[in-house]
Each structure stands twice: as C-alpha cells, then as structure tokens.
Protein backbone atom coordinates (compact mmCIF):
# COMPACT_ATOMS: atom_id res chain seq x y z
CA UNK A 1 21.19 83.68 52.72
CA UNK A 2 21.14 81.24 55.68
CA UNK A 3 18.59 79.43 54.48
CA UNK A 4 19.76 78.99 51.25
CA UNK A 5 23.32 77.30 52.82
CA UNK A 6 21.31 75.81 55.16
CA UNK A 7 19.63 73.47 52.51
CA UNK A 8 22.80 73.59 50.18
CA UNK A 9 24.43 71.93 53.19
CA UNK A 10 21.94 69.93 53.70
CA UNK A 11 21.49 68.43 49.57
CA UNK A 12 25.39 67.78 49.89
CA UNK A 13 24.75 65.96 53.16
CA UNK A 14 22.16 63.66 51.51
CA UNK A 15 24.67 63.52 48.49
CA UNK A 16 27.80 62.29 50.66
CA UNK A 17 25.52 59.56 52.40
CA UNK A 18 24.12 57.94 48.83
CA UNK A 19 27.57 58.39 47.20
CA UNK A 20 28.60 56.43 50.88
CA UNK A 21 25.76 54.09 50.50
CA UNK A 22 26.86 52.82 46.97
CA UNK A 23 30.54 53.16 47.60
CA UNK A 24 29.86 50.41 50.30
CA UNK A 25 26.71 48.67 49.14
CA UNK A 26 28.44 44.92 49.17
CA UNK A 27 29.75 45.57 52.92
CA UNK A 28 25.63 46.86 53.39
CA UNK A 29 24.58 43.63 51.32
CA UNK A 30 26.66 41.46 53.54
CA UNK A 31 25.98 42.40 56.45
CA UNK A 32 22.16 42.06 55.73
CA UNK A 33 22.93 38.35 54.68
CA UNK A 34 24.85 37.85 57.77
CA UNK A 35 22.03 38.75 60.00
CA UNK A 36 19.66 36.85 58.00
CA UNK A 37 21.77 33.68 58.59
CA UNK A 38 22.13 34.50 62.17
CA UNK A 39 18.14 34.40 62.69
CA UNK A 40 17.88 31.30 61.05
CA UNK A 41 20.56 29.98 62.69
CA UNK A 42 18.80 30.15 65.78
CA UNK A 43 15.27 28.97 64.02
CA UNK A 44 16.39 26.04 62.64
CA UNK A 45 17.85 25.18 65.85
CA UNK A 46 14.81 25.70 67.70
CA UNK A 47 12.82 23.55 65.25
CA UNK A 48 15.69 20.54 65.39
CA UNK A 49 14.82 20.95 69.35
CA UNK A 50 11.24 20.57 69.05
CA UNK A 51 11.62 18.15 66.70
CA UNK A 52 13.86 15.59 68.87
CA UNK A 53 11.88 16.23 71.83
CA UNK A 54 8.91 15.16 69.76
CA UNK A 55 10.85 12.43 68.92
CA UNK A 56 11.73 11.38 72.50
CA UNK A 57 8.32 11.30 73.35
CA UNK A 58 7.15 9.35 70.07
CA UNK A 59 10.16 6.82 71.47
CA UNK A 60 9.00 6.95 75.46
CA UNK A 61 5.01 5.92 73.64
CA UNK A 62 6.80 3.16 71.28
CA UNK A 63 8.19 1.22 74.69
CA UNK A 64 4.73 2.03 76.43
CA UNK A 65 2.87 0.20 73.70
CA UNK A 66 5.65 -2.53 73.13
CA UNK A 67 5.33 -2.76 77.47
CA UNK A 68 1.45 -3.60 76.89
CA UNK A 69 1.54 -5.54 73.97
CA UNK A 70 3.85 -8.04 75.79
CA UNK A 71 1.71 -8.13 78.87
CA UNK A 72 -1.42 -9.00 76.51
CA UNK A 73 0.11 -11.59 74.71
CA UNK A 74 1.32 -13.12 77.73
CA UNK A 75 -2.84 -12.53 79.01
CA UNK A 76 -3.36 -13.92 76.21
CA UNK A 77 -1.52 -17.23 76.60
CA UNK A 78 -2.46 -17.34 80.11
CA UNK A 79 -6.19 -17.27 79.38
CA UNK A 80 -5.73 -19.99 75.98
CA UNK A 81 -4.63 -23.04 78.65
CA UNK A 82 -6.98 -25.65 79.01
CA UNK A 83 -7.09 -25.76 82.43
CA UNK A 84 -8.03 -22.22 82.43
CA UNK A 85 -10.79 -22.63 79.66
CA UNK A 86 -11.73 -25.69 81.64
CA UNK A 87 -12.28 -23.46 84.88
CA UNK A 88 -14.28 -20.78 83.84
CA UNK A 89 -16.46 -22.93 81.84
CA UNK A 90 -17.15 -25.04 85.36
CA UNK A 91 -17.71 -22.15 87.17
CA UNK A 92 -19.47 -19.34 84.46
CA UNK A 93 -21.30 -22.13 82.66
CA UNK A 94 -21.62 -24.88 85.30
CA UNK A 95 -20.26 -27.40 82.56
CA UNK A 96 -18.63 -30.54 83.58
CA UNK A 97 -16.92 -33.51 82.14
CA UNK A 98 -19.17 -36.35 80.42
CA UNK A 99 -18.34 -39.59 81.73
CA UNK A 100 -17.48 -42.47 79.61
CA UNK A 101 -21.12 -43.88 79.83
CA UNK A 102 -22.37 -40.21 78.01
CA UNK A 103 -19.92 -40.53 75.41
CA UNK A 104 -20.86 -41.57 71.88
CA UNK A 105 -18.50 -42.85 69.09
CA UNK A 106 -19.51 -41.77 65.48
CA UNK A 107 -17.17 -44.00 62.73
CA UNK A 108 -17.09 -42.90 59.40
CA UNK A 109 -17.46 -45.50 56.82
C-alpha cells in the first residue's frame, strides 16, 4: 500500500508543478525574454566594440596613406623642376646644352 501512495503522491506532485507551470507561464515567458535580451545586450555590445576598433584602425591607415601621398606629390614636384631634369640628364645621360652655333631655326610658311 506504500507503493501505491508513494506514486499517488508522486502523480499529484507532477500535477501541482504543471497546474504551477501554467498558472505562471507569462512570469516563465518573461523571464526567458529577459535573459534573451540580456545576452544580446552584451553581443551587440561586443560587436559595436569590434566594430569601432576596426574603425580606428581603418582611420590610423587613412592618415598613413594621406601622410605618403603628400610626401609623393611633393617627390613628385621636386623631381618635375628643370634644374633637376637638367641634372640628371648631365650626369645619367652625359647631355649638355647646344650652343647657339648647333641650333637650327625651322619657320613655317
């Protein structure tokens, strides 16, 4: 007979907790959604990190380039002056100036 109250007990257990369970299933429901939010919460806030330290960096490589890309244009102007031109091509190409007796005059008619 102590079996049988035994698992009589127990069925009315199991019934109390389901009639519980529904009783309270928006608090349950709820509190589920609450913890979901937490965890993304803390995702999304982890990704927005990542993301603006990505974007730092993307920033720090923007200046690098913009650094470089002044420094070669001013290269750039440096090595376009006709003094410059004029060097190299006396010393690379051993080119000098003609005189005036070298020089020829082609008119158009």
């Amino acid at each position: 007979m102590s079996n049988k109250r035994v698992a009589q007990g127990k069925s009315v257990l199991t019934l109390d907790i389901w009639q519980d369970i529904l009783q309270h299933i928006v608090s349950y429901a709820l509190l589920v959604l609450v913890v979901i939010s937490a965890f993304l919460v803390i995702y999304y806030t982890h990704v927005n990190r990542q993301t603006t330290s990505e974007l730092e960096l993307l920033f720090t490589q923007r200046d690098e380039l913009d650094i470089e890309w002044r420094n070669l244009l001013l290269e750039q102007s440096s090595l376009a002056e006709h003094s410059a031109i004029e060097s190299k091509a006396k010393k690379l190409l051993n080119m000098k100036r003609p005189d005036a007796k070298s020089e020829v005059i082609v008119t158009l008619e």
